[in-house]
Every structure is written in structure tokens, then in C-alpha cells.
Protein backbone atom coordinates (compact mmCIF):
# COMPACT_ATOMS: atom_id res chain seq x y z
CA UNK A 1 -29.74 117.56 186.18
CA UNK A 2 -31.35 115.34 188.33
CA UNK A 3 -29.22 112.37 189.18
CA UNK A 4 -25.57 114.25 190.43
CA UNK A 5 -22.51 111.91 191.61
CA UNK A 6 -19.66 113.24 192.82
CA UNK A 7 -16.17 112.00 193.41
CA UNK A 8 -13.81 112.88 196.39
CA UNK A 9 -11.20 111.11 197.67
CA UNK A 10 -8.04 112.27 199.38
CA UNK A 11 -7.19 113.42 202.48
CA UNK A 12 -9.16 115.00 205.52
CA UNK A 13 -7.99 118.42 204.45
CA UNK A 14 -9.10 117.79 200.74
CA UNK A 15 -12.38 116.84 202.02
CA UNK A 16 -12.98 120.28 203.69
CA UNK A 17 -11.55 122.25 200.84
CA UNK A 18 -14.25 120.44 198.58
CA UNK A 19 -17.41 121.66 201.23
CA UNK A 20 -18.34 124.66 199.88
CA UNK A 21 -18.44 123.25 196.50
CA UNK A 22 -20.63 120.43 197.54
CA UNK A 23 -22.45 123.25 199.32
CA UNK A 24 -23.25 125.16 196.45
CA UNK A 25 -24.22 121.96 193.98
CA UNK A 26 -26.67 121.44 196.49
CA UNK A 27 -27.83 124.94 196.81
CA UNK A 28 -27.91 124.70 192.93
CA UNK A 29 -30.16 121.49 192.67
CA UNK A 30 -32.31 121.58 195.86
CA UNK A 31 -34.18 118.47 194.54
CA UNK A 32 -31.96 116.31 192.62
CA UNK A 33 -30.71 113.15 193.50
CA UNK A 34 -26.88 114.03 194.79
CA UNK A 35 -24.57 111.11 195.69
CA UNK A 36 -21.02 111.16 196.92
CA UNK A 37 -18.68 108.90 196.32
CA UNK A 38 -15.97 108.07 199.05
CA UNK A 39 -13.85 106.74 201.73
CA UNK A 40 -15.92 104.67 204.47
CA UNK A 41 -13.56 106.63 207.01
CA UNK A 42 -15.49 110.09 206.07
CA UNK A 43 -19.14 108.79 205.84
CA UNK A 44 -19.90 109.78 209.06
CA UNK A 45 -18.78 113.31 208.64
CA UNK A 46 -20.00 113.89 205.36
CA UNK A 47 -23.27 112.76 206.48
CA UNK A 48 -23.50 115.15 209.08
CA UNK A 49 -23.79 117.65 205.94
CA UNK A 50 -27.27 116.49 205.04
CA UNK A 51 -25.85 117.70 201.14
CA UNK A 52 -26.58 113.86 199.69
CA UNK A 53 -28.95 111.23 199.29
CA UNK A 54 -26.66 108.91 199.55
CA UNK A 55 -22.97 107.83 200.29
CA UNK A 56 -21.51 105.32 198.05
CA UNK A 57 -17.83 103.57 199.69
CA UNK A 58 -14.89 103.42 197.13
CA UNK A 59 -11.87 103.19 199.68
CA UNK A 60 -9.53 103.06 196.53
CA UNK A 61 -8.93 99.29 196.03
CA UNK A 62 -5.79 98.03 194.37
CA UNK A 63 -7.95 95.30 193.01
CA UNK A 64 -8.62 96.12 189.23
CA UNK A 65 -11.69 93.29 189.10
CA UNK A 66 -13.43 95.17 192.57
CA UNK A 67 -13.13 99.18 190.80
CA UNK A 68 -14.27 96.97 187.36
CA UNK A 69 -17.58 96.29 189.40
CA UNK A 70 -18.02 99.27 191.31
CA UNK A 71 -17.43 101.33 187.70
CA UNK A 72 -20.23 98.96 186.52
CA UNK A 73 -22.68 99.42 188.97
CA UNK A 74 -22.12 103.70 188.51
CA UNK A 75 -22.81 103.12 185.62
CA UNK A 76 -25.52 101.21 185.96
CA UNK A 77 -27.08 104.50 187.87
CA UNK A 78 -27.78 106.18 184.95
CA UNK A 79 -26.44 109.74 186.49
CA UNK A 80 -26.78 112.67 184.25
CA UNK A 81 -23.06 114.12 185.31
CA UNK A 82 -20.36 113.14 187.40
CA UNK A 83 -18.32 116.28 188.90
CA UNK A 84 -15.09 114.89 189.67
CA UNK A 85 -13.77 116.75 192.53
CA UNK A 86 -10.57 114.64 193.47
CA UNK A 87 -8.99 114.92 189.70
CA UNK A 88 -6.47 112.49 190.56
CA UNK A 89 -4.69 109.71 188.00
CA UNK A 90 -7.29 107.39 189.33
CA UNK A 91 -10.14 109.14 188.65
CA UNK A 92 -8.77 109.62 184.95
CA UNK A 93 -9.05 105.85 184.29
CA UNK A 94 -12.47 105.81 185.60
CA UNK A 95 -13.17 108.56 183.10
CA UNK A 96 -11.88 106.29 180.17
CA UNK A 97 -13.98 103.50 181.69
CA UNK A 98 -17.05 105.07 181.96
CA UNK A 99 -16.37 106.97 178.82
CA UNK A 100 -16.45 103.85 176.27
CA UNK A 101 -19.23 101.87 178.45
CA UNK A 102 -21.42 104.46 179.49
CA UNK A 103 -23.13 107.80 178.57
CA UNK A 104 -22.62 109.82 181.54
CA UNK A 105 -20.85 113.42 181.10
CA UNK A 106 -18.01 114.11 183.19
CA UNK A 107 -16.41 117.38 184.90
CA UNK A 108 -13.35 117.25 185.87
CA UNK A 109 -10.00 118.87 185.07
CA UNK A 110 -8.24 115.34 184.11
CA UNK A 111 -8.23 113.42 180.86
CA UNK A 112 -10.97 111.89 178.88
CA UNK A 113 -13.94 114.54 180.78
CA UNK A 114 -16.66 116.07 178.75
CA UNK A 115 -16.81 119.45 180.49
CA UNK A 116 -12.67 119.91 181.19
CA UNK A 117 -11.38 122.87 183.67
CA UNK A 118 -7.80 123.51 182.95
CA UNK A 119 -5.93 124.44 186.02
CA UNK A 120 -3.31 127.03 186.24
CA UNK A 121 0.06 126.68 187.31
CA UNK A 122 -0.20 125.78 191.65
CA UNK A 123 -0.05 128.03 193.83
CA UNK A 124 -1.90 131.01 191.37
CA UNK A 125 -5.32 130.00 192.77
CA UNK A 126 -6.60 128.07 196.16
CA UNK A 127 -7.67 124.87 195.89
CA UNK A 128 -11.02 125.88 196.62
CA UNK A 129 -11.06 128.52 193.83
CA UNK A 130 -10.22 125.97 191.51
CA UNK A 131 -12.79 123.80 192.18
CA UNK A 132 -15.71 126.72 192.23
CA UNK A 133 -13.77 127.57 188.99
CA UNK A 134 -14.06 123.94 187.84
CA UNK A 135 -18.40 124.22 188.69
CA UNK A 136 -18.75 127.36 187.19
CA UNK A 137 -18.02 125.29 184.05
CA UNK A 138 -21.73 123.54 184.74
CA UNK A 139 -23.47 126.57 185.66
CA UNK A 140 -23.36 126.21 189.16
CA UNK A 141 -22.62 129.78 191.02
CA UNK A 142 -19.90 130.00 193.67
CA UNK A 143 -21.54 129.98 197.07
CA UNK A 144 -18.47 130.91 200.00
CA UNK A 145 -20.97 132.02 202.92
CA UNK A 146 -21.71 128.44 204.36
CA UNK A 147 -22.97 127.89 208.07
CA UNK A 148 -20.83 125.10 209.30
CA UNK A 149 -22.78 124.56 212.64
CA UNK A 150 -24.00 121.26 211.59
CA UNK A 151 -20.37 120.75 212.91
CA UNK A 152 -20.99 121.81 216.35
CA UNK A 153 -20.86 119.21 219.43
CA UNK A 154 -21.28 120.04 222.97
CA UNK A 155 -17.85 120.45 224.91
CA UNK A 156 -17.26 119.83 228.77
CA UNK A 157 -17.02 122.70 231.72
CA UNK A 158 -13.07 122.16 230.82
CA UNK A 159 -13.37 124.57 228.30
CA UNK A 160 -14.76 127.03 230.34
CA UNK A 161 -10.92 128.91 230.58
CA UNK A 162 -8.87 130.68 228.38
CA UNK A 163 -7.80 128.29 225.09
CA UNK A 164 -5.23 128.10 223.08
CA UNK A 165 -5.59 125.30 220.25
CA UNK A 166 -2.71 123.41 218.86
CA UNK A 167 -2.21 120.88 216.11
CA UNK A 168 1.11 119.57 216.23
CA UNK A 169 0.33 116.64 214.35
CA UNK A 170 0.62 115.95 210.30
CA UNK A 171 -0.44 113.26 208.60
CA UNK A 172 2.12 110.23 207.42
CA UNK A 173 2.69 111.32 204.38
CA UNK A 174 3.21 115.23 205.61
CA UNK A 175 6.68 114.86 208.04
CA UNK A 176 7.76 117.75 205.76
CA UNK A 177 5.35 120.00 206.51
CA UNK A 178 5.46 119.63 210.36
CA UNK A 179 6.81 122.50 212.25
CA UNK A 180 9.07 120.64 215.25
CA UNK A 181 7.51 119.31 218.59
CA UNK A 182 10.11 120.96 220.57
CA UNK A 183 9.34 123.98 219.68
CA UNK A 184 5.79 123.64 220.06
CA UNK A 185 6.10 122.74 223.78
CA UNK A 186 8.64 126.08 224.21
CA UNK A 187 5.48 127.89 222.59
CA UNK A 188 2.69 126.17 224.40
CA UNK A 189 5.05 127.23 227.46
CA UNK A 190 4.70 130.87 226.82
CA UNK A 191 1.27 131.02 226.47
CA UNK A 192 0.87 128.68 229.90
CA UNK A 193 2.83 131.76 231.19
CA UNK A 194 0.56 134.16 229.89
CA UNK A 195 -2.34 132.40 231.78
CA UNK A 196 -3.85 130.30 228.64
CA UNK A 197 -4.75 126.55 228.56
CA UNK A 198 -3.13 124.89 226.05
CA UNK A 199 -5.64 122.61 224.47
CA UNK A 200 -4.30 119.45 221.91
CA UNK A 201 -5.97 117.38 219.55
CA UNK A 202 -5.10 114.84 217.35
CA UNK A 203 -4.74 111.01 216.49
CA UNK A 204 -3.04 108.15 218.44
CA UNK A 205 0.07 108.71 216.12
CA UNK A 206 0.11 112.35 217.13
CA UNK A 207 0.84 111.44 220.73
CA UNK A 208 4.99 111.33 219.66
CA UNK A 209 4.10 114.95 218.02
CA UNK A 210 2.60 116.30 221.79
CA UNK A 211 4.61 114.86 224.01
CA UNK A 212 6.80 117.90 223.98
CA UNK A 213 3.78 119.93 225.05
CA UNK A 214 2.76 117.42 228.19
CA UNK A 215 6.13 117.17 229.46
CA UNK A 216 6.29 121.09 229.77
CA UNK A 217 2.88 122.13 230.37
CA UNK A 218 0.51 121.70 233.60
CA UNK A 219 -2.62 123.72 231.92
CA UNK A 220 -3.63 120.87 229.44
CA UNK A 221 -6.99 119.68 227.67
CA UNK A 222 -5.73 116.19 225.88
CA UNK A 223 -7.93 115.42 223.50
CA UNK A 224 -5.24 113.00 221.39
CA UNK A 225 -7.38 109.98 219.93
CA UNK A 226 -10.66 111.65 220.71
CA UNK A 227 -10.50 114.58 218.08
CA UNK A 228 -13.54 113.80 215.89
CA UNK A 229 -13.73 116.89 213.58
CA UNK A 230 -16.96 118.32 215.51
CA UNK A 231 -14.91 118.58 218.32
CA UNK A 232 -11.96 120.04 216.59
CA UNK A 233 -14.87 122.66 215.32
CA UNK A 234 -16.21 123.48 218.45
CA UNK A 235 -12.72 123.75 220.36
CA UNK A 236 -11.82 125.72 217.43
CA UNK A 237 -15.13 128.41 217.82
CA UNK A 238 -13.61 129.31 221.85
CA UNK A 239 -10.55 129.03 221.39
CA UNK A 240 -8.39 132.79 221.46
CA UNK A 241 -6.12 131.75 218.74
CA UNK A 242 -5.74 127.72 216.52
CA UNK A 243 -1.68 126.97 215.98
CA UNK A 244 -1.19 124.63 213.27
CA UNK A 245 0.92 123.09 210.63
CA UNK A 246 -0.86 122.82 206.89
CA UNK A 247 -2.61 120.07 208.14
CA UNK A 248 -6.47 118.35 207.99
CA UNK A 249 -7.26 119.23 211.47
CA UNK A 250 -6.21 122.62 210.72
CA UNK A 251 -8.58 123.21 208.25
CA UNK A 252 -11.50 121.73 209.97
CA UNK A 253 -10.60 124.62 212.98
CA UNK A 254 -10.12 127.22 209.92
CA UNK A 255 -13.55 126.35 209.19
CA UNK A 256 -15.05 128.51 211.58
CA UNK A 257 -13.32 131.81 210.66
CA UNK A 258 -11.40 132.41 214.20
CA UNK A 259 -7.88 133.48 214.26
CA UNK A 260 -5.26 131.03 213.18
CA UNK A 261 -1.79 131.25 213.16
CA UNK A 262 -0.01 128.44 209.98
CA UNK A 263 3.42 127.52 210.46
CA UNK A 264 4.19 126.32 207.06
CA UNK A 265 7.16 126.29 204.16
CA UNK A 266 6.86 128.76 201.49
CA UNK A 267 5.67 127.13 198.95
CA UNK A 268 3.11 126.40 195.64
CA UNK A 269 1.32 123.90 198.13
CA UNK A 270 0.88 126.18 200.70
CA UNK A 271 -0.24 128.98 198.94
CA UNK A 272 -2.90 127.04 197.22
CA UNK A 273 -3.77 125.67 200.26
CA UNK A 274 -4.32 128.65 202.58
CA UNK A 275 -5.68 131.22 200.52
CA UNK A 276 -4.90 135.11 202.23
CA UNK A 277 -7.90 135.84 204.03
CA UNK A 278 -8.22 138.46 207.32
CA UNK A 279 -8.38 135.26 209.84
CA UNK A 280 -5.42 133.17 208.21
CA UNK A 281 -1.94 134.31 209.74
CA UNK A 282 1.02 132.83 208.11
CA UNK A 283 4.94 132.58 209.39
CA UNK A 284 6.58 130.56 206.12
CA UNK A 285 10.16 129.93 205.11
CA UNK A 286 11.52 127.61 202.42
CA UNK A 287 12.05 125.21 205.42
CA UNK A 288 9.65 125.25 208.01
CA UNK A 289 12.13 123.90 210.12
CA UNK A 290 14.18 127.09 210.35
CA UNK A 291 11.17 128.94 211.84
CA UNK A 292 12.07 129.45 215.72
CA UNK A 293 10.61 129.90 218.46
CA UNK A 294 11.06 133.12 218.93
CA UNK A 295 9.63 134.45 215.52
CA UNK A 296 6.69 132.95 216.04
CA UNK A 297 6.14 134.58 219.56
CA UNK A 298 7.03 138.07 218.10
CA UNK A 299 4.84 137.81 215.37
CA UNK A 300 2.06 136.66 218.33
CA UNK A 301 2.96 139.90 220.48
CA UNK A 302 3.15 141.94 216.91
CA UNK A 303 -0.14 141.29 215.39
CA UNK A 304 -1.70 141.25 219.39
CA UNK A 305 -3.10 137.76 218.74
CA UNK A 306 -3.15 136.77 222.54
């Protein structure tokens, strides 16, 4: 294969889950012409991979006659395969479309593909599994070692203490995965107390989701509406130990293999979400809400994770 697209959409976590997949295309076709196809509000990190040749924007217009044209011009590229890796109801209809006008074979686990992965029930196999599993169907070999210091950023001499990250924050559509604020700032408090800085990142629409943490802590690093993912990264690779909900952020600081501690409800999403690995330390219940304060801070003194 020599001209690749691929599809992802989605949201910032999906994007990470979909790396080492990307990773390992590349690593498959070294010369080939790979292009992504995506959000505008991720080219600048997926650049930062150096995995395509080029970035093509789709930002998921409601206007049928706009896709109509971009589907046109795709197929206009003459690619040898597109690997869907979003699988969504959206890209099914740009299956059918390019299916009857064009003679490009598709992978993807949706409707109307060429080269079909059927996915098992959710929650029997990570995201990330699935989508090496969907590959594998192309003869592309599953590639998990990846070095994500393209990531890296230079931080400030504020980091020069003791860290603790947290991620507070979830995204709109996430309220019921978010552990409560409150509670974060009674947690941040305790490690204050045991001489930590509590570090935050996030968006502007975090700042609600923090404000539990400011009014409570003196030891701060604010980083709300200046959390890029490099610096999320590079936080993440000093800090002692990453607190998070099943968020995007959180899996940008998962990225680099350092102790993190998910506050999440038991269920399908989460377990296909955060696979069980040695860094990856879970406290779930079927509502996330019911987690207190002081489980969490036994199960920090338990495991010795500060």
C-alpha cells in the first residue's frame, strides 16, 4: 500500500487511544504516503507525531453538500485503503459513499467496509486492543513500545518540588464520569499536608471543577487554560503520582507510564478504557460519586503511592 488515509475523529482521549495504532501503520509502511483525516483542533498535536504526510480537516459538518465535496475530493486521491479508526455512524455513510463512487477498500468495524473487524461485547477488550485487533486484519503487527518524547516541552523552575498532578476536569459531555470537586480539594489538602505541590491542569471550563482545590490549597501550580497536551506530558513524567477522572487529559499523562491513580464508575466504558496494566490504579463503584474521600486516601497510604 502506498497511498494510506486514515480516519479519527472523537474526543482528545480517543485520539491518544488511536497513537499506537497510527504508530505501528507507520512503522509498517515507512515510505508510503499516510494521511490523517481530522479535527482542525488536533492538527497541531498530531503533527507533532511526524506519522503523516499530511493532515486533511473534516471538523464533522452538519452540512450534507460540504461532507458531499470533501467525500469527492478523497476520492479523488486515489488511496489504496482507508483504515477507519473512529467507526462511528458517520463514518458508515462515508463508507456507503465511497463504496458506490469509488474503488478504495475500507477497514473498519462498521457497515459497508471491505476488510470488517467485528468487535466483542465492551468492556472484554481495551479500546486500543480493538483497534490493533482491527489492523491485524491488514497485516499490520501490533507495535505497544512507542517513545512518546516527541511530547516533551520544557517546564519552569516551579516544578522543581514535589508534584502531585490532578485532573479534576471532564469534558461536557462526561459530568457522569467526574469524581466531585469537593472532594478533590479535601484530597489535594492531604497531600499539601504531606509536603506535595498540588499541580492542576485543564481548560477555561475546568476552572468551576478546581476551584475547590484553590480555595483550600496554598502549594499550587495553575496551569487551567494553559494545559496544551505537551505540557500535561511533561508535568505528568515528574510528577509522584497523576489523579484523574476517565478523562482526555488523563490519558495524555497515562501516556508516559508513571503512576496514576483513576477515580472512575465500574463500568463496560471504563474497563475498555483503562486496560489493567502495573502503572494504572483504579478505585471504581457503580457511582463514582459514592467514592469518598477517605477511600481514596487509604488506598494512597495502602498501595504506598506517596
Amino acid at each position: 500500500m502506498n497511498r494510506i488515509l486514515i480516519i479519527k475523529h472523537g474526543s482528545l482521549g480517543d485520539i491518544v487511544f488511536s497513537l499506537p495504532i497510527m504508530h505501528s501503520i507507520r512503522t509498517r509502511y515507512p515510505n508510503a504516503s499516510i494521511n490523517v483525516l481530522t479535527e482542525k483542533k488536533y492538527f497541531n498535536f498530531l503533527y507533532r507525531t511526524n506519522f503523516f504526510n499530511n493532515i486533511i480537516e473534516d471538523n464533522r459538518s452538519n452540512n450534507i453538500f460540504s461532507s458531499i465535496l470533501l467525500l469527492i475530493e478523497l476520492i479523488k486521491q486515489k488511496y489504496d485503503v482507508i483504515i477507519d479508526l473512529q467507526n462511528s455512524t458517520r463514518t458508515t455513510y462515508y463508507h456507503l459513499f465511497i463504496s458506490i463512487f469509488g474503488r478504495i477498500k475500507i477497514c473498519s468495524s462498521r457497515k459497508f467496509a471491505h476488510i470488517r473487524y467485528y468487535i466483542p461485547p465492551q468492556g472484554t477488550e481495551s479500546v486500543i486492543q480493538g483497534l490493533f485487533n482491527q489492523i491485524k486484519l491488514l497485516g499490520i503487527p501490533e507495535i505497544k513500545d512507542i517513545d512518546y518524547n516527541w511530547l516533551k516541552t520544557n517546564l519552569d523552575d516551579r516544578y522543581k518540588n514535589r508534584i502531585i498532578l490532578f485532573i479534576p476536569g471532564v469534558s461536557k459531555n462526561g459530568k457522569e464520569k467526574q469524581w466531585d470537586p469537593t472532594k478533590f480539594g479535601k484530597l489535594a489538602k492531604y497531600c499539601e499536608e504531606k509536603n506535595y505541590y498540588i499541580c492542576i491542569v485543564g481548560t477555561k471550563k475546568d476552572e468551576p471543577s478546581v476551584l475547590p482545590i484553590i480555595n483550600i490549597c496554598k502549594k499550587i501550580i495553575n496551569n487551567i487554560d494553559s494545559s496544551p497536551p505537551e505540557v500535561i506530558y511533561s508535568i505528568s513524567q515528574i510528577a509522584t503520582l497523576i489523579i484523574s477522572n476517565d478523562t482526555g487529559p488523563g490519558h495524555i499523562a497515562a501516556l508516559t507510564k508513571k503512576n496514576i491513580l483513576w477515580l472512575v464508575n465500574d463500568n463496560s466504558v471504563t474497563k475498555a478504557n483503562i486496560p489493567n496494566t502495573p502503572n494504572n490504579f483504579k478505585i471504581s463503584s457503580k457511582n463514582i460519586k459514592s467514592i469518598s474521600t477517605e477511600e481514596v486516601i487509604n488506598f494512597i497510604e495502602t498501595n504506598n503511592l506517596i
